[in-house]
PDB file of N, CA and C in Angstrom:
ATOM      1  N   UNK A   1     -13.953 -17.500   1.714  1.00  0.00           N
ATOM      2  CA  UNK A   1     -15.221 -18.182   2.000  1.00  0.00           C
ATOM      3  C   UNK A   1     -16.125 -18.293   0.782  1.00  0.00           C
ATOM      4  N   UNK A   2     -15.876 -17.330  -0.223  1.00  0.00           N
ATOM      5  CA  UNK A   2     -17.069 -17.515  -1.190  1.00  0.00           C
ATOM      6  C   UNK A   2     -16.488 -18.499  -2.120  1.00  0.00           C
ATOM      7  N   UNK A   3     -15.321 -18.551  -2.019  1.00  0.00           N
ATOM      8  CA  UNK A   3     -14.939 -19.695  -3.395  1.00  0.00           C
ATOM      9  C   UNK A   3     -14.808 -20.980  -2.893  1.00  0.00           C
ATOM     10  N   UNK A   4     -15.158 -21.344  -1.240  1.00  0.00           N
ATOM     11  CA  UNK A   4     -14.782 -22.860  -1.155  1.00  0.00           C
ATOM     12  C   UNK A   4     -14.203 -23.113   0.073  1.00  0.00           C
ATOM     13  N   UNK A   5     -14.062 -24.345   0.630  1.00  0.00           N
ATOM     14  CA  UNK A   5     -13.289 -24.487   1.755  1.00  0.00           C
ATOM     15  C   UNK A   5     -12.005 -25.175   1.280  1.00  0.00           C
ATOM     16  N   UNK A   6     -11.105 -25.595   2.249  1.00  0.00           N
ATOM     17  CA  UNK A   6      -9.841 -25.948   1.965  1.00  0.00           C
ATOM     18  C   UNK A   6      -9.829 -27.296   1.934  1.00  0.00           C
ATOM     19  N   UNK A   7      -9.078 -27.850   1.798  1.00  0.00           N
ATOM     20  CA  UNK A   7      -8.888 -29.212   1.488  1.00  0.00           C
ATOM     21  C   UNK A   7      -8.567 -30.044  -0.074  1.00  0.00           C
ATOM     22  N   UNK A   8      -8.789 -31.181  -0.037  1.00  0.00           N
ATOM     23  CA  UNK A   8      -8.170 -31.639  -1.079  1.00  0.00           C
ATOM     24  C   UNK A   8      -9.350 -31.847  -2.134  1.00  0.00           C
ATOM     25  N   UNK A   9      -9.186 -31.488  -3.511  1.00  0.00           N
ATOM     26  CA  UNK A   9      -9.698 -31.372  -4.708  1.00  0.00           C
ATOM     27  C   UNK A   9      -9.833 -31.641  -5.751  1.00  0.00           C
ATOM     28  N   UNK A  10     -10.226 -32.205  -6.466  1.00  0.00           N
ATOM     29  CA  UNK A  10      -9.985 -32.297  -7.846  1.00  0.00           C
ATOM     30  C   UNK A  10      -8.685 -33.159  -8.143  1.00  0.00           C
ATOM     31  N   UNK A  11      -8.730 -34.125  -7.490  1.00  0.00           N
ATOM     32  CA  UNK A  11      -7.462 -35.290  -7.655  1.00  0.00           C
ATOM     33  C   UNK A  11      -6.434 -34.987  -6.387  1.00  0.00           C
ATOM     34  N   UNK A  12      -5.338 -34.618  -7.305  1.00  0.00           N
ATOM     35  CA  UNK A  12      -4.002 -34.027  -6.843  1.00  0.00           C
ATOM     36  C   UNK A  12      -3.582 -33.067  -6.307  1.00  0.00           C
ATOM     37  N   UNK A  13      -4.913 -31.997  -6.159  1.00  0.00           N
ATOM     38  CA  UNK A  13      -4.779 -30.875  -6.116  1.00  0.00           C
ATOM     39  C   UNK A  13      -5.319 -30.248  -4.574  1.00  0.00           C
ATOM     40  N   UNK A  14      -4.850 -30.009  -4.226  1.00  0.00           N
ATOM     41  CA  UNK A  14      -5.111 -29.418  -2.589  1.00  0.00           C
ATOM     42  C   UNK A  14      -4.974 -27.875  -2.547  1.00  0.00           C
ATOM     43  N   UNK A  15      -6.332 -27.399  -1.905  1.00  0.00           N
ATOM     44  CA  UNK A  15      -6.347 -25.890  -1.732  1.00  0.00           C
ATOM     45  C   UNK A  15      -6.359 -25.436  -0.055  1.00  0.00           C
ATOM     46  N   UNK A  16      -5.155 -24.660  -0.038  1.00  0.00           N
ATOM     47  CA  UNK A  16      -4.586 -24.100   1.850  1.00  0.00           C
ATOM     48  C   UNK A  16      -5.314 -22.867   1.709  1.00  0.00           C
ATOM     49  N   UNK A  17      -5.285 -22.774   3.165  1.00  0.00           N
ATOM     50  CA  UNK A  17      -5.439 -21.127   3.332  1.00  0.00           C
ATOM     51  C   UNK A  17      -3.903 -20.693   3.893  1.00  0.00           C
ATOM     52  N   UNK A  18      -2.973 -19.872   3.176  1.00  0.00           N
ATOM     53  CA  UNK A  18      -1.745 -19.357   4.096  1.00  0.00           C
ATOM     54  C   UNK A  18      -1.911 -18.204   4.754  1.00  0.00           C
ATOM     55  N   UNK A  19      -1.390 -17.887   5.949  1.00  0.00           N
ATOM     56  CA  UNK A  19      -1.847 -16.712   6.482  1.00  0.00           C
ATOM     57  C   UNK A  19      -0.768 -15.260   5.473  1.00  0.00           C
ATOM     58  N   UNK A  20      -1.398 -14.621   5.715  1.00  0.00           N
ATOM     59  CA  UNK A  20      -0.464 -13.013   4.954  1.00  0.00           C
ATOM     60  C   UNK A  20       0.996 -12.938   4.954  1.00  0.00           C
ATOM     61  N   UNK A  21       1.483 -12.851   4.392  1.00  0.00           N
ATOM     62  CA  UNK A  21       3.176 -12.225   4.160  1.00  0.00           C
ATOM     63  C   UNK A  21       3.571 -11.462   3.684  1.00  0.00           C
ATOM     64  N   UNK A  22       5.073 -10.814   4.060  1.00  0.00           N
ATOM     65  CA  UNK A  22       5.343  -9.824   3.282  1.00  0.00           C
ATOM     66  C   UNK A  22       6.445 -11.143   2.333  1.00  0.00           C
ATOM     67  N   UNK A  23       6.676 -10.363   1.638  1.00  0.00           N
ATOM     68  CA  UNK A  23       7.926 -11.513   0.658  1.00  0.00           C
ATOM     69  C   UNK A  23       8.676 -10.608  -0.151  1.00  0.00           C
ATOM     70  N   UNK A  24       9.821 -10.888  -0.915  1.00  0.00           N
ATOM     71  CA  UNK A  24      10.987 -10.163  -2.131  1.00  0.00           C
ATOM     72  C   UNK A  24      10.473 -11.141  -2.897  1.00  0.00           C
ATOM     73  N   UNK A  25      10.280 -10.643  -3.900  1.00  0.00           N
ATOM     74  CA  UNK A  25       9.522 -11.131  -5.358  1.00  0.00           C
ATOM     75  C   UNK A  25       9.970 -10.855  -6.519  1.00  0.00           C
ATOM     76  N   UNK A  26      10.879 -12.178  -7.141  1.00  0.00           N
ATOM     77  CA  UNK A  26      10.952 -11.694  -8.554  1.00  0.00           C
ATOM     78  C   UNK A  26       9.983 -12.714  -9.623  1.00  0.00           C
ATOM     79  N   UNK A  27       9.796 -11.626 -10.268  1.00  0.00           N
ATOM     80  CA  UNK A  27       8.715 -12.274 -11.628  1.00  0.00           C
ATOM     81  C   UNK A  27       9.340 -12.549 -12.619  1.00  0.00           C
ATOM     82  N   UNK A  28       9.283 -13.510 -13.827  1.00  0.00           N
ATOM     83  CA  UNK A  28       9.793 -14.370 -14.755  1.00  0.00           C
ATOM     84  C   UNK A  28       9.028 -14.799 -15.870  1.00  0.00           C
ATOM     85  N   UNK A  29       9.288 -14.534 -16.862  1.00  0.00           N
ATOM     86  CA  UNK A  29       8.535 -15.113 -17.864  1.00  0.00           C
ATOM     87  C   UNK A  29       9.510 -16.775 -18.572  1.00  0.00           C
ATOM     88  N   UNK A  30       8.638 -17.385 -19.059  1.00  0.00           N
ATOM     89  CA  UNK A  30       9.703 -18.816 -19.107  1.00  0.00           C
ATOM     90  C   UNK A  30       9.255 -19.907 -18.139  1.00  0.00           C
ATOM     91  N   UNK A  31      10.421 -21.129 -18.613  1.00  0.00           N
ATOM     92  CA  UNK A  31      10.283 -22.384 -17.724  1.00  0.00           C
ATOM     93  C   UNK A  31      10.732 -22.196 -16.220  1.00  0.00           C
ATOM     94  N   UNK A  32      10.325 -22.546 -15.207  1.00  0.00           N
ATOM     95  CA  UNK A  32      10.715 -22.492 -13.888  1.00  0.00           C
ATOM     96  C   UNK A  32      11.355 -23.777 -13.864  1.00  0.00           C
ATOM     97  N   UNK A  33      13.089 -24.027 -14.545  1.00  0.00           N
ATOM     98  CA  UNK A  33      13.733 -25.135 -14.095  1.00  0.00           C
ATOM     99  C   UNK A  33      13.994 -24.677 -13.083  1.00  0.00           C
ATOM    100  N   UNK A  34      14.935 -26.250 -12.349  1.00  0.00           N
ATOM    101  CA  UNK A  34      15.347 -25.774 -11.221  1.00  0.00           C
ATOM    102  C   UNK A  34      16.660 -25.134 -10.961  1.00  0.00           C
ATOM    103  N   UNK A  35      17.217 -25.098 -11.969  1.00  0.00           N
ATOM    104  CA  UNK A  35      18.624 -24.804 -12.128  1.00  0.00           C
ATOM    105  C   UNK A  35      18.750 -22.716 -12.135  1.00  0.00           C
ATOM    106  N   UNK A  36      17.730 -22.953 -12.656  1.00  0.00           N
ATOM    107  CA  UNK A  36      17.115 -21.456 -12.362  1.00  0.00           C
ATOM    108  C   UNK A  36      16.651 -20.716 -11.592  1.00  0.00           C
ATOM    109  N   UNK A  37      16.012 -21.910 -10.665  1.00  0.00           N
ATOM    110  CA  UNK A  37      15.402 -21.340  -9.873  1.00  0.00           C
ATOM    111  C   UNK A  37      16.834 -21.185  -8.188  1.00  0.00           C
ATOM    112  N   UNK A  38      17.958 -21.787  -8.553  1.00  0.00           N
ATOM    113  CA  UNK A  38      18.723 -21.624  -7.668  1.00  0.00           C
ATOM    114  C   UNK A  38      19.306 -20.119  -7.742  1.00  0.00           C
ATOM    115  N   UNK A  39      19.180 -19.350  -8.774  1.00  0.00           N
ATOM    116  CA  UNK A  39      20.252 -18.322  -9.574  1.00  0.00           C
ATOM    117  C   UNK A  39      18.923 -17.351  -8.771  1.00  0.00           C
ATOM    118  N   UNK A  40      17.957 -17.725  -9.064  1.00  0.00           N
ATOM    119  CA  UNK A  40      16.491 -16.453  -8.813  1.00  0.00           C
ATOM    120  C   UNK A  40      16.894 -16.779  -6.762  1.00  0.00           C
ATOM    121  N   UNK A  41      16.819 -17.656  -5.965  1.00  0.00           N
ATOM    122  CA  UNK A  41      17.274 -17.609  -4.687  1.00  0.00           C
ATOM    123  C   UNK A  41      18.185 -17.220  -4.390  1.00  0.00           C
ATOM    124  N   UNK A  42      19.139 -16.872  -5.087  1.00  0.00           N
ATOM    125  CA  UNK A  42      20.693 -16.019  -4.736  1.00  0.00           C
ATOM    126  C   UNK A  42      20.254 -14.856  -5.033  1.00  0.00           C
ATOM    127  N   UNK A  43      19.821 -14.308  -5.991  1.00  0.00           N
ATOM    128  CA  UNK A  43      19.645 -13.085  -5.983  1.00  0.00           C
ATOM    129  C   UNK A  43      18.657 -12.387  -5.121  1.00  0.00           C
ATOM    130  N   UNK A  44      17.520 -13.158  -4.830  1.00  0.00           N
ATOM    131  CA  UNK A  44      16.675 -12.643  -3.594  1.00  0.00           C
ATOM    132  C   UNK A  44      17.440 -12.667  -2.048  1.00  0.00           C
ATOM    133  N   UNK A  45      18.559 -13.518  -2.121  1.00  0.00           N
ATOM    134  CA  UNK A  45      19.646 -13.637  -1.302  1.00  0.00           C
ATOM    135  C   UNK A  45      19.809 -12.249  -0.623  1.00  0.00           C
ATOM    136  N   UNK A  46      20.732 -11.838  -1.966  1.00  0.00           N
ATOM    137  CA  UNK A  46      21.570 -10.508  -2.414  1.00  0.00           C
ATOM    138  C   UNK A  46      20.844  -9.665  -1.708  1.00  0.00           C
ATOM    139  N   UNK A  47      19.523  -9.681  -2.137  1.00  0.00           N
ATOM    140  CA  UNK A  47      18.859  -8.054  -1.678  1.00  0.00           C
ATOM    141  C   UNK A  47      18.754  -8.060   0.073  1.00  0.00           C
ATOM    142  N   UNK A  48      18.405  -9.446   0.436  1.00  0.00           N
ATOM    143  CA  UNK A  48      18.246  -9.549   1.798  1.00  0.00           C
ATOM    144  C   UNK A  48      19.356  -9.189   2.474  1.00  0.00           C
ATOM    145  N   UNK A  49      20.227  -9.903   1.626  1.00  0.00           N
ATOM    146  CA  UNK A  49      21.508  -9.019   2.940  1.00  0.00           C
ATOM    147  C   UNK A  49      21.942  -7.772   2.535  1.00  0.00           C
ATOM    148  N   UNK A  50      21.525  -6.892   1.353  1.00  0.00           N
ATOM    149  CA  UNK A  50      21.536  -5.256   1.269  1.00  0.00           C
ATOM    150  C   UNK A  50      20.768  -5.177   2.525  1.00  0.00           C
ATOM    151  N   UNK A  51      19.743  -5.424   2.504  1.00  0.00           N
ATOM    152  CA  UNK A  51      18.551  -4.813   3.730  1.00  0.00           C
ATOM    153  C   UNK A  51      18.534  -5.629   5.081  1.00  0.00           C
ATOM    154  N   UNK A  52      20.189  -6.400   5.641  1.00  0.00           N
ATOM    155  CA  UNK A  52      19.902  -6.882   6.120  1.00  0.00           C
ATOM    156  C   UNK A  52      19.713  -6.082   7.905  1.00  0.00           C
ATOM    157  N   UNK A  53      19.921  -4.888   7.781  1.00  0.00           N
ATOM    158  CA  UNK A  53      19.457  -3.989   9.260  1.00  0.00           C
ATOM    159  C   UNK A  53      17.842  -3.791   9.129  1.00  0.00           C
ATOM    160  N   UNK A  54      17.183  -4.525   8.375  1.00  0.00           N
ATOM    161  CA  UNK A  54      15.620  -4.107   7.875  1.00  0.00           C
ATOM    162  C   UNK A  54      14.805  -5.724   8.203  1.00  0.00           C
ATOM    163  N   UNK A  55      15.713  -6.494   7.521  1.00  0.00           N
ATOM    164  CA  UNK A  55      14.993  -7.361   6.710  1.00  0.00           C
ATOM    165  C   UNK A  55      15.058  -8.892   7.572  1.00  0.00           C
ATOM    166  N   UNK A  56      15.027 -10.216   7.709  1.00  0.00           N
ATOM    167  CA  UNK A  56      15.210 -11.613   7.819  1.00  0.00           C
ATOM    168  C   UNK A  56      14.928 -12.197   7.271  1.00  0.00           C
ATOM    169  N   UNK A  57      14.930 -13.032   7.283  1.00  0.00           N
ATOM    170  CA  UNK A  57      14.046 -14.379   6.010  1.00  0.00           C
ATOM    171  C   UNK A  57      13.085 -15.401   7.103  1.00  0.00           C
ATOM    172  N   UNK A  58      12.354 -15.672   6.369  1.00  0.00           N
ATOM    173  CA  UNK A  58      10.713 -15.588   7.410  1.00  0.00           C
ATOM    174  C   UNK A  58      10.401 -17.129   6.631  1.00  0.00           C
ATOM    175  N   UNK A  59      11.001 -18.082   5.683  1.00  0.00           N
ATOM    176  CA  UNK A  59      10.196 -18.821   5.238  1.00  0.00           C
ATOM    177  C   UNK A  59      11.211 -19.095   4.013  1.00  0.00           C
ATOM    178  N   UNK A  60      10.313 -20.700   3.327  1.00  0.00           N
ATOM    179  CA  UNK A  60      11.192 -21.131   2.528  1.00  0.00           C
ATOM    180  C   UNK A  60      10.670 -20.548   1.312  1.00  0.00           C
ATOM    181  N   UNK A  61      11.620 -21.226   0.080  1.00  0.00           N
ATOM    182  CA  UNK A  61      11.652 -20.127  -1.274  1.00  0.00           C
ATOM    183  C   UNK A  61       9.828 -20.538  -1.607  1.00  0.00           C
ATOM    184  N   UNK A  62       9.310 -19.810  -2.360  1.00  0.00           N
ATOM    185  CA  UNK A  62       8.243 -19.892  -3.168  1.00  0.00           C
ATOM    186  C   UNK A  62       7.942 -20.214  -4.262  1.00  0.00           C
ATOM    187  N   UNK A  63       7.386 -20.562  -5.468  1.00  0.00           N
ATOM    188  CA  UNK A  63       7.124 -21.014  -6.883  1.00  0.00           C
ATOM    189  C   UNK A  63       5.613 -20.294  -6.613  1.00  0.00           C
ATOM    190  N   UNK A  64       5.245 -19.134  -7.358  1.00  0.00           N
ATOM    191  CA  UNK A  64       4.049 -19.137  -7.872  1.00  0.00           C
ATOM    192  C   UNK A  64       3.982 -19.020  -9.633  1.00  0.00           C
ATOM    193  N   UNK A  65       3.479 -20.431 -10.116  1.00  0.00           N
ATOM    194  CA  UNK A  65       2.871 -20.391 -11.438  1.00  0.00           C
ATOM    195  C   UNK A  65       1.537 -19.740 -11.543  1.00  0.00           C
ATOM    196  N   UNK A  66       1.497 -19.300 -13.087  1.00  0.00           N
ATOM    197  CA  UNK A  66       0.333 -18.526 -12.985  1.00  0.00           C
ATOM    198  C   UNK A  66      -0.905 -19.205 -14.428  1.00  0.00           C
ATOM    199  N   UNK A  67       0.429 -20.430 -15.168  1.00  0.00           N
ATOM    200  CA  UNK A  67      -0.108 -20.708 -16.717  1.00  0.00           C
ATOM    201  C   UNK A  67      -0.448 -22.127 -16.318  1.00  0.00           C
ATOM    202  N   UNK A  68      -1.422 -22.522 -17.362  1.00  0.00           N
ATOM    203  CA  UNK A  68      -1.817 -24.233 -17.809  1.00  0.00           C
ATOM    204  C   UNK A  68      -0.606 -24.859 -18.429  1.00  0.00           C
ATOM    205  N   UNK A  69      -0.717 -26.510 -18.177  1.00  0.00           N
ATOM    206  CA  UNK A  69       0.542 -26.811 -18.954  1.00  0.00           C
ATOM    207  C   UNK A  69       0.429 -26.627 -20.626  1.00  0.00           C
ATOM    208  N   UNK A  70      -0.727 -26.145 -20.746  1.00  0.00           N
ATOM    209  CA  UNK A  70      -1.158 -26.041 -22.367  1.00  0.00           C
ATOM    210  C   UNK A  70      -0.266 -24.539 -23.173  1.00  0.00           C
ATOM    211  N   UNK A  71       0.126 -24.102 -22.107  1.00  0.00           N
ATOM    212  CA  UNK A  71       1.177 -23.002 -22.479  1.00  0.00           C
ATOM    213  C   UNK A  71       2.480 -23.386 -22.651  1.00  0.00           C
ATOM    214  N   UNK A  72       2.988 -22.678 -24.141  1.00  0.00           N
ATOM    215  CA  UNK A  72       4.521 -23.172 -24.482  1.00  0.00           C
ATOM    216  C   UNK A  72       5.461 -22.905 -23.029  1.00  0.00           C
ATOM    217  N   UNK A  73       6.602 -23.609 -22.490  1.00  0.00           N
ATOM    218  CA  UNK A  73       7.224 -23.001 -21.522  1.00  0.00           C
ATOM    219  C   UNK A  73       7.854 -21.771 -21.861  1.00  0.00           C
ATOM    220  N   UNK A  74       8.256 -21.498 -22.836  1.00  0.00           N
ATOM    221  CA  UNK A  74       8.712 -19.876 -22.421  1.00  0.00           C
ATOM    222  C   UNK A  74       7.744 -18.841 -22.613  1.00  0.00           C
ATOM    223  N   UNK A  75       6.398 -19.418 -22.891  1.00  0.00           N
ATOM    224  CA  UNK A  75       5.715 -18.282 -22.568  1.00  0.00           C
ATOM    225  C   UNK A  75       5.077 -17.873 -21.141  1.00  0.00           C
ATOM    226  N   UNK A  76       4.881 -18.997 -20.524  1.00  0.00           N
ATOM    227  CA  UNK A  76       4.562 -19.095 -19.004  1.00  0.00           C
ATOM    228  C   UNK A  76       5.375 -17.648 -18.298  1.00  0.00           C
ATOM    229  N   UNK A  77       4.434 -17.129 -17.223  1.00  0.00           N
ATOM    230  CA  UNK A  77       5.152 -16.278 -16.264  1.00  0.00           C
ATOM    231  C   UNK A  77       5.110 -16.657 -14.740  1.00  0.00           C
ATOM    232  N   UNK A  78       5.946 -16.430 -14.089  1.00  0.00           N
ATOM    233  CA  UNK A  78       5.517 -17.169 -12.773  1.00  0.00           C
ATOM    234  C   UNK A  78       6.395 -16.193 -11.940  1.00  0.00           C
ATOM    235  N   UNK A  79       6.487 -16.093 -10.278  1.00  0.00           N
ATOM    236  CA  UNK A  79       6.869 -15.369  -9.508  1.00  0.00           C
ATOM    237  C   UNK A  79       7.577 -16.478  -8.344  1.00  0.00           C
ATOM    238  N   UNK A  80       8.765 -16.089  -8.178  1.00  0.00           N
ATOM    239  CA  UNK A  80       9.752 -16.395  -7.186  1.00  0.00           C
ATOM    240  C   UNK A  80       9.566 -15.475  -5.968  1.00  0.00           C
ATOM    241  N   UNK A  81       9.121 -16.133  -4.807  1.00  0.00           N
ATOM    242  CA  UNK A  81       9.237 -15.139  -3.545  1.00  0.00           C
ATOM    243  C   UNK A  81       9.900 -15.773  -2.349  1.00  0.00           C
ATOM    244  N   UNK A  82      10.893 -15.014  -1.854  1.00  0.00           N
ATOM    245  CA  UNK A  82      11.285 -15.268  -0.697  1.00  0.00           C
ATOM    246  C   UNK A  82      10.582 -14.798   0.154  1.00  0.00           C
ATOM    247  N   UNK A  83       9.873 -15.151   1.658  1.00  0.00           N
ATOM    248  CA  UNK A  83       8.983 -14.551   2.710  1.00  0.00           C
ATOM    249  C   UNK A  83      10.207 -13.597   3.480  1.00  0.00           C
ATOM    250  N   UNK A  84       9.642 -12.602   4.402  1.00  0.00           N
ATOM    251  CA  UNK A  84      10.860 -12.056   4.669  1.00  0.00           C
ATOM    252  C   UNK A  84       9.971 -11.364   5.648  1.00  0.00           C
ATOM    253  N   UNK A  85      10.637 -10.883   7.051  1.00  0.00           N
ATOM    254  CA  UNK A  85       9.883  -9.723   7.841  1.00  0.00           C
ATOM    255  C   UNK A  85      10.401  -8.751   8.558  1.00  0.00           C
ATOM    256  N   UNK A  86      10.292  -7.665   9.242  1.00  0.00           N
ATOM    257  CA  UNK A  86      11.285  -7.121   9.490  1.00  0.00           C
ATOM    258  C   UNK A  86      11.881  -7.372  11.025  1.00  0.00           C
ATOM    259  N   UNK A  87      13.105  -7.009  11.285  1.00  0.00           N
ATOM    260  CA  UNK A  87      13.802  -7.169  12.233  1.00  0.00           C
ATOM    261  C   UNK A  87      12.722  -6.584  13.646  1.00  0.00           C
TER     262      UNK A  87
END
């Protein structure tokens, strides 16, 4: 509430409210191709079905960037999350 309501912004840019999640999260420094980003969903895969007497998958993959495009791409860091909840 203090920073704003939702809706669309500043052009292109649209701000949601999502409700809470739990998620498997891997973090990355670098370009978020997509070719990469298939290798980072298998491995969040992997862990889900280690934990799969724990775990489900609750939602589709995630992209959180965290840099301007004024940042070289491999310096950018960004976070891959799968949503996930328990059984």
């Amino acid at each position: 509430p203090q920073t704003g309501k939702p809706g669309s912004k500043f052009g292109g840019v649209t701000v949601q409210d999502v409700a809470a999640m739990e998620t498997v999260t891997i973090g990355l420094k670098g370009d978020s191709e997509r070719t990469k980003l298939a290798e980072i969903e298998q491995r969040l895969e992997a862990w889900l079905k280690e934990h799969a007497p724990e775990y489900v998958r609750a939602g589709p993959l995630r992209l959180m960037g965290y840099n301007s495009p004024q940042i070289r791409p491999e310096l950018r860091y960004y976070e891959v999350e799968l949503p996930v909840k328990k059984r």
